[in-house]
N, C-alpha and C. Protein backbone atom coordinates (compact mmCIF):
# COMPACT_ATOMS: atom_id res chain seq x y z
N UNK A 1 34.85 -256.62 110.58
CA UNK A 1 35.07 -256.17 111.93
C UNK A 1 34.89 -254.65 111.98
N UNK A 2 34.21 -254.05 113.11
CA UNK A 2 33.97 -253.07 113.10
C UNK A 2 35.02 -252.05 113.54
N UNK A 3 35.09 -250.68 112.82
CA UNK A 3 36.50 -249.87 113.22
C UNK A 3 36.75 -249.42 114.64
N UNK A 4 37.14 -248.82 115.55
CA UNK A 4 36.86 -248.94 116.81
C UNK A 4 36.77 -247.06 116.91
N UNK A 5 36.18 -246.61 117.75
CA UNK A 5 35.86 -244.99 117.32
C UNK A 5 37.05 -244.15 117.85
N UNK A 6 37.09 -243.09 117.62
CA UNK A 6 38.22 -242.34 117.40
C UNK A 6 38.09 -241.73 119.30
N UNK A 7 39.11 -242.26 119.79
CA UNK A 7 38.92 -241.84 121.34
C UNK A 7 38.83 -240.47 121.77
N UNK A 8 39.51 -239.84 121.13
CA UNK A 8 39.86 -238.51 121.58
C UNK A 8 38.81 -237.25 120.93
N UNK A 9 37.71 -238.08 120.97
CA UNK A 9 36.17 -237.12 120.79
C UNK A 9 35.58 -237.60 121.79
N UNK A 10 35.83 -238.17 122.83
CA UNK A 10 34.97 -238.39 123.89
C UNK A 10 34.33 -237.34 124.89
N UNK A 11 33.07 -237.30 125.66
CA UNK A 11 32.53 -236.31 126.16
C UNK A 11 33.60 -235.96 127.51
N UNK A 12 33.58 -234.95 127.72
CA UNK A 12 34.12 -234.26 129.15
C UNK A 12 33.26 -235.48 130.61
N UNK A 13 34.27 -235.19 131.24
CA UNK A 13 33.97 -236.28 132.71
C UNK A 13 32.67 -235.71 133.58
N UNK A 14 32.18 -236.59 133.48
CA UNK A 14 30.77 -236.47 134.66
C UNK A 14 29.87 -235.68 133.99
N UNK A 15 29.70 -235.71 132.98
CA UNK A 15 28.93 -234.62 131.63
C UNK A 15 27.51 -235.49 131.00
N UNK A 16 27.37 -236.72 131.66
CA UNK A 16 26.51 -237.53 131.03
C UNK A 16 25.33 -237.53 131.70
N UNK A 17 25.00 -236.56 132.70
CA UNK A 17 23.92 -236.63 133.45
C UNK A 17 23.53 -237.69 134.50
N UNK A 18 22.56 -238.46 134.26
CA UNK A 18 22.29 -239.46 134.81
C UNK A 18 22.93 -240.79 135.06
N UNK A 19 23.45 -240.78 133.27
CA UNK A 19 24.36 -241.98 133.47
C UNK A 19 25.85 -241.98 134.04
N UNK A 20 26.19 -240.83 134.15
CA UNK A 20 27.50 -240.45 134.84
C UNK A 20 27.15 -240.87 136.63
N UNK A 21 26.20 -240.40 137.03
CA UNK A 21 25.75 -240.54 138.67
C UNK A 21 25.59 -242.44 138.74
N UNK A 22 24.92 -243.16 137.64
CA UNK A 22 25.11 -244.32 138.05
C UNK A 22 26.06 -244.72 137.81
N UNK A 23 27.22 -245.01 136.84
CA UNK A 23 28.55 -244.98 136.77
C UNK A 23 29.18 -244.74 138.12
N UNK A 24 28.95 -243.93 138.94
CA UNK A 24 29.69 -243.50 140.01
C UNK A 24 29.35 -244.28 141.20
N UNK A 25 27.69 -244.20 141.36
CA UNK A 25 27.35 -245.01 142.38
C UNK A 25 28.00 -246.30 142.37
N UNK A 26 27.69 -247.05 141.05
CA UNK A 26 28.09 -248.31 141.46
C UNK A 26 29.49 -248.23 141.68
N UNK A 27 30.30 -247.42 141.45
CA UNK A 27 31.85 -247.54 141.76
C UNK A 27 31.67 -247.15 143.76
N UNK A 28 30.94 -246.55 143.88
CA UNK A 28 30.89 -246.99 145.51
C UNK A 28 30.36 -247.92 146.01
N UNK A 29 29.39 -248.33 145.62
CA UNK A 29 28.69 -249.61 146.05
C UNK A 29 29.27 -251.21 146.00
N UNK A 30 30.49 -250.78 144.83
CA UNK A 30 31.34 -252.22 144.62
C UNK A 30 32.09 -251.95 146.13
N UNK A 31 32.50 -251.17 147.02
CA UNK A 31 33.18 -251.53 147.76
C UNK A 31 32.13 -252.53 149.09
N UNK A 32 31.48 -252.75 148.82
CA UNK A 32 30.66 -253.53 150.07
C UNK A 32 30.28 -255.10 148.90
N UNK A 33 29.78 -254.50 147.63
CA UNK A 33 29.29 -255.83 147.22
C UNK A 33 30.23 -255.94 146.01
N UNK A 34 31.40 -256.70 146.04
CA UNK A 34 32.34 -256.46 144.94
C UNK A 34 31.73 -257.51 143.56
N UNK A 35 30.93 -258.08 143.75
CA UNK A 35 30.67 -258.90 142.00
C UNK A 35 30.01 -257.35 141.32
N UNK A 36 29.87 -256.57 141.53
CA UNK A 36 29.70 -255.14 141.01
C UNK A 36 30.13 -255.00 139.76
N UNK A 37 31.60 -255.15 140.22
CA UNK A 37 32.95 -254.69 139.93
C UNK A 37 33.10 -255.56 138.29
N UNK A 38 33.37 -256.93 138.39
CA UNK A 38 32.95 -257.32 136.88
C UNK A 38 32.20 -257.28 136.46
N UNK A 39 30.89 -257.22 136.73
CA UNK A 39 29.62 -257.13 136.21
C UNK A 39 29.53 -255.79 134.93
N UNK A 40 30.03 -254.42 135.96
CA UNK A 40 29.93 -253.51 135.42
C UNK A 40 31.21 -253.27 133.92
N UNK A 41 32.45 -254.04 134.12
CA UNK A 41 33.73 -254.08 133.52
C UNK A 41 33.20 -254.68 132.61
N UNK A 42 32.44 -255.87 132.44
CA UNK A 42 32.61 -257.04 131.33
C UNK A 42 31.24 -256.10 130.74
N UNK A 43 30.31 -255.89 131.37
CA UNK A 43 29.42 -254.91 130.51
C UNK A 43 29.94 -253.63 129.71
N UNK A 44 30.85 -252.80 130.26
CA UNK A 44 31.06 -251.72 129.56
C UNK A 44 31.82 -252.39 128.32
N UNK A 45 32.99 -253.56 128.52
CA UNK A 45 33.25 -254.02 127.36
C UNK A 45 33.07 -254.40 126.63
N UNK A 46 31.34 -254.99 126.73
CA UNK A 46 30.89 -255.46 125.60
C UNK A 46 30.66 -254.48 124.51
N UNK A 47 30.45 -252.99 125.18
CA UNK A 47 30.26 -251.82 124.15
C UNK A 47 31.59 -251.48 123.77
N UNK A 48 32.76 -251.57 123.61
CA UNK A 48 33.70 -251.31 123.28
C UNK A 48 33.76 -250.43 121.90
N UNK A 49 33.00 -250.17 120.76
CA UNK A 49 32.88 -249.81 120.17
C UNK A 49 32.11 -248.46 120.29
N UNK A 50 31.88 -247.99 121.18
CA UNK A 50 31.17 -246.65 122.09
C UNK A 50 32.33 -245.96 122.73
N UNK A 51 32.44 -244.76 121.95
CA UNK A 51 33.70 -243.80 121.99
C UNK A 51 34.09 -243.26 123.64
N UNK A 52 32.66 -243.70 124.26
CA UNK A 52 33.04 -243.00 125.70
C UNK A 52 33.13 -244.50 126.91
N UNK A 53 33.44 -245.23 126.43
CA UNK A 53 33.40 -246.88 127.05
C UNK A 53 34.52 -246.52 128.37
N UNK A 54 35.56 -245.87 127.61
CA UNK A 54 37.13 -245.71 128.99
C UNK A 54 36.57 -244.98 129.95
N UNK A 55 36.00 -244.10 129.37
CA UNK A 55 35.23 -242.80 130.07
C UNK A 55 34.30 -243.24 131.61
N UNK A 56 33.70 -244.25 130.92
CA UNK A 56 32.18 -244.77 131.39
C UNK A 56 33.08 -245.38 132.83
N UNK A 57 34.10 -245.95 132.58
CA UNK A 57 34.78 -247.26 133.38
C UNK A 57 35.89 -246.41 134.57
N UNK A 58 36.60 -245.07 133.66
CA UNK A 58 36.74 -244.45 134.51
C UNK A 58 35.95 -243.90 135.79
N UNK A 59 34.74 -242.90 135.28
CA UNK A 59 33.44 -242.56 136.21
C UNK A 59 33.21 -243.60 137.57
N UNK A 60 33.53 -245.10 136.99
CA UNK A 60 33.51 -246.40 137.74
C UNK A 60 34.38 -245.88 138.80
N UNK A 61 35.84 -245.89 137.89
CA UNK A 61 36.68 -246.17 139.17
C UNK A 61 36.98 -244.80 140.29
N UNK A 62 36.59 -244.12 139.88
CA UNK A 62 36.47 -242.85 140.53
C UNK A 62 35.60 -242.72 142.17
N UNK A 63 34.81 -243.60 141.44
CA UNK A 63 33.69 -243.19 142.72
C UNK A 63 34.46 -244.67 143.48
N UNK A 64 34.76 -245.80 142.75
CA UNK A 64 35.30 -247.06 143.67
C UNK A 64 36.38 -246.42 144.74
N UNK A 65 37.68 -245.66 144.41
CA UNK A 65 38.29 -245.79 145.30
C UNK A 65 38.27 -244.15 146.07
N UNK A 66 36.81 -243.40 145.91
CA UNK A 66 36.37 -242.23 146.66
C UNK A 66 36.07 -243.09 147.92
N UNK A 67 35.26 -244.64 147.49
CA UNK A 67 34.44 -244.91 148.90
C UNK A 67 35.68 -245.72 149.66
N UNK A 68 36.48 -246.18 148.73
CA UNK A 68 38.00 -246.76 149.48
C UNK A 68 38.68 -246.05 150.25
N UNK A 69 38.93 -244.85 149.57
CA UNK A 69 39.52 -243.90 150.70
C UNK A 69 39.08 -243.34 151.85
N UNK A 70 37.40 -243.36 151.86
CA UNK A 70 36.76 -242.89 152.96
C UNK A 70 36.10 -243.97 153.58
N UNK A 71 36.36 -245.15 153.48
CA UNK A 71 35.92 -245.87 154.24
C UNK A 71 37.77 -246.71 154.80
N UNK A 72 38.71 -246.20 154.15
CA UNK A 72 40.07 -246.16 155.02
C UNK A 72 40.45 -245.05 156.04
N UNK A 73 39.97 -244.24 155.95
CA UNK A 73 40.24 -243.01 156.40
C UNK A 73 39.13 -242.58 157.16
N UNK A 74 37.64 -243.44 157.84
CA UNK A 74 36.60 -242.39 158.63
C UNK A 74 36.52 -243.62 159.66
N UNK A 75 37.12 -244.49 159.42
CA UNK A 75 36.81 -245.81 160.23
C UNK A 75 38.06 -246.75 161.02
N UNK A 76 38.34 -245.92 162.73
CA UNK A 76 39.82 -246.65 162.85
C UNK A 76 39.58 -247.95 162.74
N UNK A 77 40.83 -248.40 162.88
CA UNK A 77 40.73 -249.58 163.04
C UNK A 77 40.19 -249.98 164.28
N UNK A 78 39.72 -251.37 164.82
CA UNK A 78 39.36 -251.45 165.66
C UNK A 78 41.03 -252.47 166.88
N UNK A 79 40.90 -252.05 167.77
CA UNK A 79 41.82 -252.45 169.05
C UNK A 79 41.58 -253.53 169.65
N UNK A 80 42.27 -254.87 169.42
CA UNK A 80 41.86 -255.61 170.01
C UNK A 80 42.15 -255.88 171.36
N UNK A 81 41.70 -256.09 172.45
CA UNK A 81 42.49 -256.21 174.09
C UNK A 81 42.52 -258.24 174.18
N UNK A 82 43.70 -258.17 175.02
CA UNK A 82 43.65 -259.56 175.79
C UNK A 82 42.35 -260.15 176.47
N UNK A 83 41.99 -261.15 176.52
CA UNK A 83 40.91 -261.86 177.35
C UNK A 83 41.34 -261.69 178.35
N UNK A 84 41.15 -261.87 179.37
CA UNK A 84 41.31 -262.20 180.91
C UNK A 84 41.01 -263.25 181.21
């Protein structure tokens, strides 16, 4: 079994260039199409042995509940009135 890598050498947040921006996107994009959401989880875990895996999943959830909060917060609710 393989040793699991030493966490606390992991790269600084949002430092990965490209792959940091898709990391993020899809953490916004799960809020409209949520099978995202495991897709991206059960994938990063398959690398589990990749020192920046928490990292990667964080980046995820970062951008997930950026678009949560602004899509709670830019959009009232809507008012419903009585029929007549």
């Amino acid at each position: 079994m393989k040793k699991l890598p030493d966490y606390n050498k992991h790269r600084p947040l949002f430092s990965d260039g490209w792959n940091s921006f898709w990391h993020f996107f899809f953490g916004l994009v799960a809020i409209e199409y949520f099978y995202i959401m495991p897709g991206f989880i059960g994938y990063q875990l398959l690398t589990i042995y990749d020192k920046n895996t928490f990292l990667d999943i964080t980046e995820f959830f970062i951008g997930y509940f950026t678009a949560l909060f602004v899509k709670a917060f830019s959009c009232p609710p809507r008012v419903r009135t009585a029929r007549k």
